[in-house]
N, C-alpha and C. Protein backbone atom coordinates (compact mmCIF):
# COMPACT_ATOMS: atom_id res chain seq x y z
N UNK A 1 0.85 0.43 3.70
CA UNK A 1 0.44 0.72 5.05
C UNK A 1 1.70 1.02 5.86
N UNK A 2 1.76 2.08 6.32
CA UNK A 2 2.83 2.51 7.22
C UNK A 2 2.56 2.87 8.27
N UNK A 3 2.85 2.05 9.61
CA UNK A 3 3.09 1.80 10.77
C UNK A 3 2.84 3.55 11.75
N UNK A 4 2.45 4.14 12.17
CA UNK A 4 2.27 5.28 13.05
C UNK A 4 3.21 4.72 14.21
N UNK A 5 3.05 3.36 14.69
CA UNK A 5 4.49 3.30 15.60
C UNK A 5 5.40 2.59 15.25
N UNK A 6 5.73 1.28 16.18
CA UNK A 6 6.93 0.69 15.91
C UNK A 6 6.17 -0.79 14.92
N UNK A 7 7.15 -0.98 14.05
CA UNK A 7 6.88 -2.23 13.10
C UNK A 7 7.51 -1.88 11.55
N UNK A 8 7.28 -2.81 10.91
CA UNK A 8 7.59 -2.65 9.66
C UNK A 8 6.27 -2.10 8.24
N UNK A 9 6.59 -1.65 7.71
CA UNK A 9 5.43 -1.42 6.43
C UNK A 9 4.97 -2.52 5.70
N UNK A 10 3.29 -2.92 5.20
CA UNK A 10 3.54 -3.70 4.47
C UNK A 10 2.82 -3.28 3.29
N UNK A 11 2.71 -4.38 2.79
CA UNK A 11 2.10 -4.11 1.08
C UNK A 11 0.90 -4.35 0.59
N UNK A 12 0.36 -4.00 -0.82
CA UNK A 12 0.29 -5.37 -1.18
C UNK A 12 -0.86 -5.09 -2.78
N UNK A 13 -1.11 -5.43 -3.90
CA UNK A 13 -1.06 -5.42 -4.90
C UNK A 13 -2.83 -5.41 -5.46
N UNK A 14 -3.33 -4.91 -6.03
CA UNK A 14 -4.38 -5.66 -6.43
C UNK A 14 -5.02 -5.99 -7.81
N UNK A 15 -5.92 -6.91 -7.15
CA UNK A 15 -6.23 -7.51 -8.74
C UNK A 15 -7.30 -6.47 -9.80
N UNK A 16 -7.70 -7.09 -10.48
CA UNK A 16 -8.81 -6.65 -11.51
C UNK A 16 -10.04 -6.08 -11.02
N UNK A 17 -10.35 -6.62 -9.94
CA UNK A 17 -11.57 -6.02 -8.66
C UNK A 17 -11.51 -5.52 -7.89
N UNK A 18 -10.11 -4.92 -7.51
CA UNK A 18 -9.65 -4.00 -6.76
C UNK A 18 -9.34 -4.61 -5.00
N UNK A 19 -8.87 -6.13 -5.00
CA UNK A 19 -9.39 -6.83 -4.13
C UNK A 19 -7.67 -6.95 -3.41
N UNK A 20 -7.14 -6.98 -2.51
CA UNK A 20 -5.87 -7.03 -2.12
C UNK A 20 -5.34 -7.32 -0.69
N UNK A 21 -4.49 -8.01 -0.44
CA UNK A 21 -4.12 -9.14 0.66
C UNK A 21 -2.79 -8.34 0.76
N UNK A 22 -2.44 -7.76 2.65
CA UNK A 22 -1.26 -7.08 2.68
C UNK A 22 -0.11 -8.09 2.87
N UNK A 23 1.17 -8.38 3.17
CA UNK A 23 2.17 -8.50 3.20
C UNK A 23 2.89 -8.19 4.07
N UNK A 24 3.51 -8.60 5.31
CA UNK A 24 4.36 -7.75 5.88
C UNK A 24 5.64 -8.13 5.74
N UNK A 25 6.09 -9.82 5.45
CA UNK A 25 7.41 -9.74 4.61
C UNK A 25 7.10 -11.28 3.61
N UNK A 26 7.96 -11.64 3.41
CA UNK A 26 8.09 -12.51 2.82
C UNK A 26 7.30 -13.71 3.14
N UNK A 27 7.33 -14.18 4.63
CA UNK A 27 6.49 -15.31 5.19
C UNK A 27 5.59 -14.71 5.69
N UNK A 28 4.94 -13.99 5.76
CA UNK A 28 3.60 -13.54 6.86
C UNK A 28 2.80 -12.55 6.18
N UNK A 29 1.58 -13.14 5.82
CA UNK A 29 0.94 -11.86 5.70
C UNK A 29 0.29 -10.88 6.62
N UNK A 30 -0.34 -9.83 6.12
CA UNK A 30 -0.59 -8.77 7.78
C UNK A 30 -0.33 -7.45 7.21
N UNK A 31 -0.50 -7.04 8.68
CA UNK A 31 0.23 -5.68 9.21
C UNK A 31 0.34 -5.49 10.36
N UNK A 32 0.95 -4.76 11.35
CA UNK A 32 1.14 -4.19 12.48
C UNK A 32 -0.15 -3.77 13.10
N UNK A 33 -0.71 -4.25 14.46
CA UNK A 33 -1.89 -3.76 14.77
C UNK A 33 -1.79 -2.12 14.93
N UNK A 34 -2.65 -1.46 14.71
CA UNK A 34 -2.80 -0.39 15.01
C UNK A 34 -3.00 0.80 13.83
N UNK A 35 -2.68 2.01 14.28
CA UNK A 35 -3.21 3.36 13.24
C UNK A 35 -1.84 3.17 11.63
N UNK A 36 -2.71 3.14 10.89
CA UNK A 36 -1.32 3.65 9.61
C UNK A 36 -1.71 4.28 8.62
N UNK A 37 -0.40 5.12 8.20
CA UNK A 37 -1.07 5.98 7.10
C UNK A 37 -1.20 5.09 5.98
N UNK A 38 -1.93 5.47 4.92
CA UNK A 38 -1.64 4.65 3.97
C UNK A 38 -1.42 5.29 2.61
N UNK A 39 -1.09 4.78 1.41
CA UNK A 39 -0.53 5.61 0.26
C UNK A 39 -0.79 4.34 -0.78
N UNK A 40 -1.73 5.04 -1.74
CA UNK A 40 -1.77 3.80 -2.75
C UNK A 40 -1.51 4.66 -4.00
N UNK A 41 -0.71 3.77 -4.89
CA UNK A 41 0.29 4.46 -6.15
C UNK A 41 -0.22 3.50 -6.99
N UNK A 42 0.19 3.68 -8.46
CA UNK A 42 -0.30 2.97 -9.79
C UNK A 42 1.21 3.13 -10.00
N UNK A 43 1.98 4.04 -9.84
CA UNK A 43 3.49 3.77 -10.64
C UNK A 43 4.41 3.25 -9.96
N UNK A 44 5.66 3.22 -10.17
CA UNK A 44 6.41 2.92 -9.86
C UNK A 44 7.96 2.21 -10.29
N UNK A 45 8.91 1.63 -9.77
CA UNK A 45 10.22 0.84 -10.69
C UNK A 45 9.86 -0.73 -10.09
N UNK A 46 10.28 -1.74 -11.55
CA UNK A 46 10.29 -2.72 -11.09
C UNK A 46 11.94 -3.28 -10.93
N UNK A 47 12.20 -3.47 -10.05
CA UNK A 47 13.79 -3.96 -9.89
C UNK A 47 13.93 -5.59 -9.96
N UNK A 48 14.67 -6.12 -10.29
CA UNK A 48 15.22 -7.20 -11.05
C UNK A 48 15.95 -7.74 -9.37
N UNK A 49 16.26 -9.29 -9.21
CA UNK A 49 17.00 -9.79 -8.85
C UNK A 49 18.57 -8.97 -7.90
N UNK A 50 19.04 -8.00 -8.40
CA UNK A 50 20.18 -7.54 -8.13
C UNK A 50 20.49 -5.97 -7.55
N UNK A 51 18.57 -5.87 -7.34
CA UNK A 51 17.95 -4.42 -7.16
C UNK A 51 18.00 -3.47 -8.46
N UNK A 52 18.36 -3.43 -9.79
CA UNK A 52 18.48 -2.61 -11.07
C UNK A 52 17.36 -2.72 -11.73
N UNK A 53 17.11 -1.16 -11.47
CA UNK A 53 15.59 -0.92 -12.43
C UNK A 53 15.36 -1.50 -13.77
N UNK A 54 14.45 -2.15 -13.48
CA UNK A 54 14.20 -3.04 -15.20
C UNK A 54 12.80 -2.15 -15.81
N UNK A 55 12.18 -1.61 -15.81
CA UNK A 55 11.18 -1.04 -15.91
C UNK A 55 10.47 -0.03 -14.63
N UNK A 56 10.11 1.50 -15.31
CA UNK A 56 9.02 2.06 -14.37
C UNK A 56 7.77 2.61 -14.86
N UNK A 57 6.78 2.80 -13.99
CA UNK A 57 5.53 2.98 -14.95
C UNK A 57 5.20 4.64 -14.44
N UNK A 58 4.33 4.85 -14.82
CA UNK A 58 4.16 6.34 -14.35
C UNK A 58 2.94 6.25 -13.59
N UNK A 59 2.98 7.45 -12.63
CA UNK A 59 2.10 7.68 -11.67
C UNK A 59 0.86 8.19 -12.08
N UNK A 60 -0.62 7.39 -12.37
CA UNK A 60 -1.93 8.15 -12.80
C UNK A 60 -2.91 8.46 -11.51
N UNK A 61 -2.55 8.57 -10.93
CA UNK A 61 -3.40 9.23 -9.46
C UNK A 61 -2.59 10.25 -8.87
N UNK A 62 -3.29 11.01 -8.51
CA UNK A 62 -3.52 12.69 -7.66
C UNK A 62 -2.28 11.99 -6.36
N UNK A 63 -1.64 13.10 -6.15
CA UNK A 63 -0.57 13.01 -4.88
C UNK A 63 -1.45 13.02 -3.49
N UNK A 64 -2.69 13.38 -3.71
CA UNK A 64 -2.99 13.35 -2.65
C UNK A 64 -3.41 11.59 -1.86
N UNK A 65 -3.35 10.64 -2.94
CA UNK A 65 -3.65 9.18 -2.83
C UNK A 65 -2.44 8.65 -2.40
N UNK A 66 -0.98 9.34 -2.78
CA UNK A 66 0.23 8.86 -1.96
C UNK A 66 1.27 9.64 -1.61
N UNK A 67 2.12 10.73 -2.35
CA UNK A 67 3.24 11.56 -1.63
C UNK A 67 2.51 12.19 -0.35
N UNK A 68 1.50 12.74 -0.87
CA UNK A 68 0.80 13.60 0.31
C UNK A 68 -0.56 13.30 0.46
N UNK A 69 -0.78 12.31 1.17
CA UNK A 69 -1.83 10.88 1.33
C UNK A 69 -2.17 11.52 2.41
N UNK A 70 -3.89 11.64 3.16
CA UNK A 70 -4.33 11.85 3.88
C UNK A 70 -4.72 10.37 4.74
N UNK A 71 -5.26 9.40 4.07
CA UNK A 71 -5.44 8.26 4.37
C UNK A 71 -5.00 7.42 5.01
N UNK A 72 -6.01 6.83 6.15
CA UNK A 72 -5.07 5.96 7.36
C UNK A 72 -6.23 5.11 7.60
N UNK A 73 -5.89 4.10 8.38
CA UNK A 73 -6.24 2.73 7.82
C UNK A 73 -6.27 2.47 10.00
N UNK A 74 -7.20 1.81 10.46
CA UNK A 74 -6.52 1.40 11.60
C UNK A 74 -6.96 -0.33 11.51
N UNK A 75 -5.36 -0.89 12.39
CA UNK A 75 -5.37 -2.54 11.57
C UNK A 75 -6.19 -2.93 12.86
N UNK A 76 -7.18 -3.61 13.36
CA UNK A 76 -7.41 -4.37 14.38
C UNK A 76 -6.83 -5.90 14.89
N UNK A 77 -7.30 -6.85 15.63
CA UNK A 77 -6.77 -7.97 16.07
C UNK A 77 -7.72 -9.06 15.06
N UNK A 78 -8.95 -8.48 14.84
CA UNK A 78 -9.68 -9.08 13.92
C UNK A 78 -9.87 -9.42 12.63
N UNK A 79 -10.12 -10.01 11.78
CA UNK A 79 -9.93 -10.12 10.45
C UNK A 79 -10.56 -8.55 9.95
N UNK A 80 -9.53 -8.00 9.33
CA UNK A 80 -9.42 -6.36 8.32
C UNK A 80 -10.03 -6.57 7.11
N UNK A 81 -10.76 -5.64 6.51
CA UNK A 81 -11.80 -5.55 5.53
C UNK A 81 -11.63 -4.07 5.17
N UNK A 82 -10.39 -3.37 4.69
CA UNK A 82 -10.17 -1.89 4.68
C UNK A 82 -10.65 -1.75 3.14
N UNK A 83 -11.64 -0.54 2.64
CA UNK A 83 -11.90 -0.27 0.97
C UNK A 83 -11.38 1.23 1.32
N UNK A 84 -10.39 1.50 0.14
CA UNK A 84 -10.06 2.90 -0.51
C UNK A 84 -11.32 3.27 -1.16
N UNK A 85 -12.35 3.92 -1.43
CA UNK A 85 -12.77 4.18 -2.35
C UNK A 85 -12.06 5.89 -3.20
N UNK A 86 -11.37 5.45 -4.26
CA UNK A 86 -10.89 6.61 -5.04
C UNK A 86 -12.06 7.46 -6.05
N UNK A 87 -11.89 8.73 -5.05
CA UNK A 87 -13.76 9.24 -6.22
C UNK A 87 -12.79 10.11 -7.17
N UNK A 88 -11.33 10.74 -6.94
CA UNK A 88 -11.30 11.71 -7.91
C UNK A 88 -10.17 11.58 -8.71
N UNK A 89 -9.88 12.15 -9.89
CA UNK A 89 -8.05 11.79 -10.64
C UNK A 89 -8.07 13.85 -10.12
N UNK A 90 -8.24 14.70 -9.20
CA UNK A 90 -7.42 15.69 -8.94
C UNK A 90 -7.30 15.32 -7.83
């Protein structure tokens, strides 16, 4: 989730059911109220302790789900309940 104004990006991972809790750093979970784009990826590098790529996986979804992501998300003050539904691999 990336911020349309001021704040930081956050994250966040999901399980087997497609079920996922964002992150905005280390102590807080969340996001920034308001509009964000969003970009969801399957690949990526995993970096180690010292930032050095220890492994990367490859990307199996369409660019349009993240380099060039149409998708935006708006966060409210209320408890967030956002579903991607992904219908296509083009």
């Amino acid at each position: 989730f990336f911020p349309e104004g001021e704040g930081r990006v956050s994250s966040g991972v999901t399980d087997d059911e497609g079920t996922y809790t964002l992150v905005y750093d280390r102590s807080e979970s969340g996001a920034v109220l308001g509009k964000h784009r969003v970009e969801i990826r399957t690949g990526g590098e995993t970096l180690d302790e010292d930032g050095n790529v220890v492994s990367e996986t490859v990307e199996i979804l369409p660019s349009k789900y993240h380099a060039q992501s149409t998708l935006s998300a708006d966060v409210a003050e209320e408890a967030n309940e956002i579903d991607f539904p992904l219908v296509s691999r083009e």
